[in-house]
N, C-alpha and C. Protein backbone atom coordinates (compact mmCIF):
# COMPACT_ATOMS: atom_id res chain seq x y z
N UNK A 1 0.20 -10.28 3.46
CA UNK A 1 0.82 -10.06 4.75
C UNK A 1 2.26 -9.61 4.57
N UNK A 2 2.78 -8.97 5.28
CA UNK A 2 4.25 -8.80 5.51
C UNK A 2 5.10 -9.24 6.15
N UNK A 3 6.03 -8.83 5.34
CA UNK A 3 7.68 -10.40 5.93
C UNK A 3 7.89 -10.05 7.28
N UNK A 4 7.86 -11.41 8.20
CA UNK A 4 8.10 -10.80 9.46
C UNK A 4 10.01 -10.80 9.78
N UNK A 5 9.92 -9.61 10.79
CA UNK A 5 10.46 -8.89 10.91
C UNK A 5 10.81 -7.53 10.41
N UNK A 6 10.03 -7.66 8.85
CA UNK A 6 9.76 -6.50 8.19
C UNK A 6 9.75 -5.15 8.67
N UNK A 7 10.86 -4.07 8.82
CA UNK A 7 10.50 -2.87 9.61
C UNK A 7 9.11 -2.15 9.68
N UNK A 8 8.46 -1.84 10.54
CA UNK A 8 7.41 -0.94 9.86
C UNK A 8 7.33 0.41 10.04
N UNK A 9 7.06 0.96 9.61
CA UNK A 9 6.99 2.68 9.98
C UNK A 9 5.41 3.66 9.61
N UNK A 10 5.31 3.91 10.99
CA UNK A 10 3.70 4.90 11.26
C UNK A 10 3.40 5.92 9.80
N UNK A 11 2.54 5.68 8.50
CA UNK A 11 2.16 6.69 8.12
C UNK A 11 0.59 7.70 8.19
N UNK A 12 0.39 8.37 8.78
CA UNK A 12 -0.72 9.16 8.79
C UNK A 12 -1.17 9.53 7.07
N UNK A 13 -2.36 9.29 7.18
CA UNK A 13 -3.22 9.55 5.67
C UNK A 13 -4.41 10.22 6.51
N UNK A 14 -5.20 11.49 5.27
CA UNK A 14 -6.40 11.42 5.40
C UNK A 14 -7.32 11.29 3.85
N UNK A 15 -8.27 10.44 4.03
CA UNK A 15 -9.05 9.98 3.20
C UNK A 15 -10.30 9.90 3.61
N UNK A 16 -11.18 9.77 2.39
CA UNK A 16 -12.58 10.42 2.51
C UNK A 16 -13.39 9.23 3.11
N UNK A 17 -14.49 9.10 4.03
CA UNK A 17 -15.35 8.62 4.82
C UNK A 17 -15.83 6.89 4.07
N UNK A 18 -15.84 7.35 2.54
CA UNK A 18 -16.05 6.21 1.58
C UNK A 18 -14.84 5.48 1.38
N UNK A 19 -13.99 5.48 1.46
CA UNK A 19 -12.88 4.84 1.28
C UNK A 19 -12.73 4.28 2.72
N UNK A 20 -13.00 5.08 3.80
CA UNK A 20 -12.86 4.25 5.68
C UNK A 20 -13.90 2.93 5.17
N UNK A 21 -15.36 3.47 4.99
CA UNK A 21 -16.40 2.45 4.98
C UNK A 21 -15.84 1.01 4.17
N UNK A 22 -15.38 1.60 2.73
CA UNK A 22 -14.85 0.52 1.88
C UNK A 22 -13.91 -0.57 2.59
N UNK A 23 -13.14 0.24 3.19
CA UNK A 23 -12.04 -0.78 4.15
C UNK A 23 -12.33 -1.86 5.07
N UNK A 24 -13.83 -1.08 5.82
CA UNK A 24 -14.15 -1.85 7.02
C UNK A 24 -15.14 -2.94 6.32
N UNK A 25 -15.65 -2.91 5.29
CA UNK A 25 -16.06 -3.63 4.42
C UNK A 25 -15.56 -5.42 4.19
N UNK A 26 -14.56 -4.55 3.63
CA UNK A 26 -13.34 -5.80 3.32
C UNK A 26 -13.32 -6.45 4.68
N UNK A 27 -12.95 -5.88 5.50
CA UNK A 27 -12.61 -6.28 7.07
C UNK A 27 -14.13 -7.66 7.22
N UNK A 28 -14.97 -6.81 7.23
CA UNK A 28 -16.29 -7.45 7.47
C UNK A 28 -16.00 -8.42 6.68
N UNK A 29 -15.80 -8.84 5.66
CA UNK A 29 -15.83 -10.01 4.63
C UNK A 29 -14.87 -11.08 4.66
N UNK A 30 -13.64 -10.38 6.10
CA UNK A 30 -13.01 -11.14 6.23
C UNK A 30 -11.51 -11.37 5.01
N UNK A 31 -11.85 -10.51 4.40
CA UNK A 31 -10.63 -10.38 3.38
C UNK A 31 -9.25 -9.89 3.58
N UNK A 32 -9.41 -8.92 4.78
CA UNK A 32 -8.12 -8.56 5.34
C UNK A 32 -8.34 -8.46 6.46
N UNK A 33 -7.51 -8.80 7.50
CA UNK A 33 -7.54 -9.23 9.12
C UNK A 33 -7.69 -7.70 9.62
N UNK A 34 -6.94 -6.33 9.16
CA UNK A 34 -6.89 -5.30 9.59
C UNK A 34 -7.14 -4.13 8.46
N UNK A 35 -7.82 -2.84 8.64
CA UNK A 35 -7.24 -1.80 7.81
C UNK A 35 -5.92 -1.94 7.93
N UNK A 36 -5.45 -1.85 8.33
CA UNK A 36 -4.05 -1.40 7.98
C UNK A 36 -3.55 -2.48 6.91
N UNK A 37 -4.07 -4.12 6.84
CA UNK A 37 -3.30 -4.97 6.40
C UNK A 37 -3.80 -4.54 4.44
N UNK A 38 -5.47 -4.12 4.89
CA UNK A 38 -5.98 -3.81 3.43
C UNK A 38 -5.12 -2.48 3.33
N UNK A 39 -4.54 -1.42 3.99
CA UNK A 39 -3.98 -0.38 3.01
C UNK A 39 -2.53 -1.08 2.20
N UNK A 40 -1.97 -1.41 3.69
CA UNK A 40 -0.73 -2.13 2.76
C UNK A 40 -0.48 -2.99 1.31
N UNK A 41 -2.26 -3.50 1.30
CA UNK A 41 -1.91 -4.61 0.18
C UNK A 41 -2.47 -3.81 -1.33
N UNK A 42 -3.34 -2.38 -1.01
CA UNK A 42 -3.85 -1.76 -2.05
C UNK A 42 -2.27 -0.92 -2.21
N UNK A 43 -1.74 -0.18 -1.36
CA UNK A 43 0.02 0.31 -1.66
C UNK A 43 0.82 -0.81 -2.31
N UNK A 44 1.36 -1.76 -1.82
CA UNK A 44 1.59 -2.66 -2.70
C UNK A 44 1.44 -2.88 -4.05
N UNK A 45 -0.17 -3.03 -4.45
CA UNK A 45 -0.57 -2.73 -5.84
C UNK A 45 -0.35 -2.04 -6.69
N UNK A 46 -0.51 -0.86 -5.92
CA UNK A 46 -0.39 0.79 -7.04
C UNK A 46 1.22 0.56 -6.78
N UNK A 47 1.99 0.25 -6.19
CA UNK A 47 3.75 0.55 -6.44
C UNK A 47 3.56 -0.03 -7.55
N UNK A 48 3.23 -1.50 -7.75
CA UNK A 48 3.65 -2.38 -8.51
C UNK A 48 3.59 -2.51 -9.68
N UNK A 49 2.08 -1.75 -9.91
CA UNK A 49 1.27 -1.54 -11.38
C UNK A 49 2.38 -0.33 -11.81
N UNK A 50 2.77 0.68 -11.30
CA UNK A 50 2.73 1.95 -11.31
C UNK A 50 4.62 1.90 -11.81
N UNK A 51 5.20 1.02 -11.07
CA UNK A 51 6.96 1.00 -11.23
C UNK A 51 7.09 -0.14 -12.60
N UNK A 52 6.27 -0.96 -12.47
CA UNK A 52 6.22 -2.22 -13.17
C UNK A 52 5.81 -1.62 -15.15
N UNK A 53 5.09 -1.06 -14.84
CA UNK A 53 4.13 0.14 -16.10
C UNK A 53 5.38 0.78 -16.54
N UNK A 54 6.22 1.90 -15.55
CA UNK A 54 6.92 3.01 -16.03
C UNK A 54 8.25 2.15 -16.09
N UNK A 55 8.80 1.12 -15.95
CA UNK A 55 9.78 0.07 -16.33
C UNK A 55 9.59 -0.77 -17.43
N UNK A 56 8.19 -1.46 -17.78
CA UNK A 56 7.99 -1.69 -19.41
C UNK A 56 8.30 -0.40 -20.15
N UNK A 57 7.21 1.11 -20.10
CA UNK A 57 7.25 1.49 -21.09
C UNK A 57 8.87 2.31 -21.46
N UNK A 58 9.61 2.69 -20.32
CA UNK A 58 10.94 2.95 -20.98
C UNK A 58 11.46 2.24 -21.40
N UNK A 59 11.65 0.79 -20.87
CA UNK A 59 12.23 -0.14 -22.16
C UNK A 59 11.71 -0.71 -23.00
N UNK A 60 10.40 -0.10 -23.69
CA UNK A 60 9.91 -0.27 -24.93
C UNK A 60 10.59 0.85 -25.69
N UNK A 61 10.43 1.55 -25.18
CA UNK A 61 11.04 3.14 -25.87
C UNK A 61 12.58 3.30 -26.21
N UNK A 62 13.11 2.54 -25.38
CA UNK A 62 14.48 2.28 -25.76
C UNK A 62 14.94 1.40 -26.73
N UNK A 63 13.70 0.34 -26.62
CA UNK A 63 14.06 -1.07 -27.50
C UNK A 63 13.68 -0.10 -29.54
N UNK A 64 12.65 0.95 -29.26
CA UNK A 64 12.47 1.60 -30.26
C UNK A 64 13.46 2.74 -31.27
N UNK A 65 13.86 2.93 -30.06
CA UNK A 65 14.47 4.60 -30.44
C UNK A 65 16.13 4.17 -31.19
């Protein structure tokens, strides 16, 4: 979930029919209250893996060089 008061701001995506179904899925299972709450928490992820990844490996590379 997100911090309340947390600003939010409208982004438009388009994505393929399997990825809608996948969402409403989750929804159905009760895993996330909203699409929107499951996109936020799969964005979340990929920042995290993705900044978290390219912040180890430069300071491996530095700790090397």
């Amino acid at each position: 979930m997100h911090k309340k008061g947390t600003r939010m701001r409208l982004v438009t995506v388009h994505m393929p029919e399997s990825y809608i179904e996948g969402l409403k899925e989750l929804i159905e299972q009760k895993k996330y209250p909203t699409i929107s709450e499951a996109v936020r928490a799969a964005v979340r992820y990929f920042l995290k893996r993705e900044l978290y990844y390219r912040y180890t490996v430069n300071r491996s590379t530095k700790m090397i060089a």
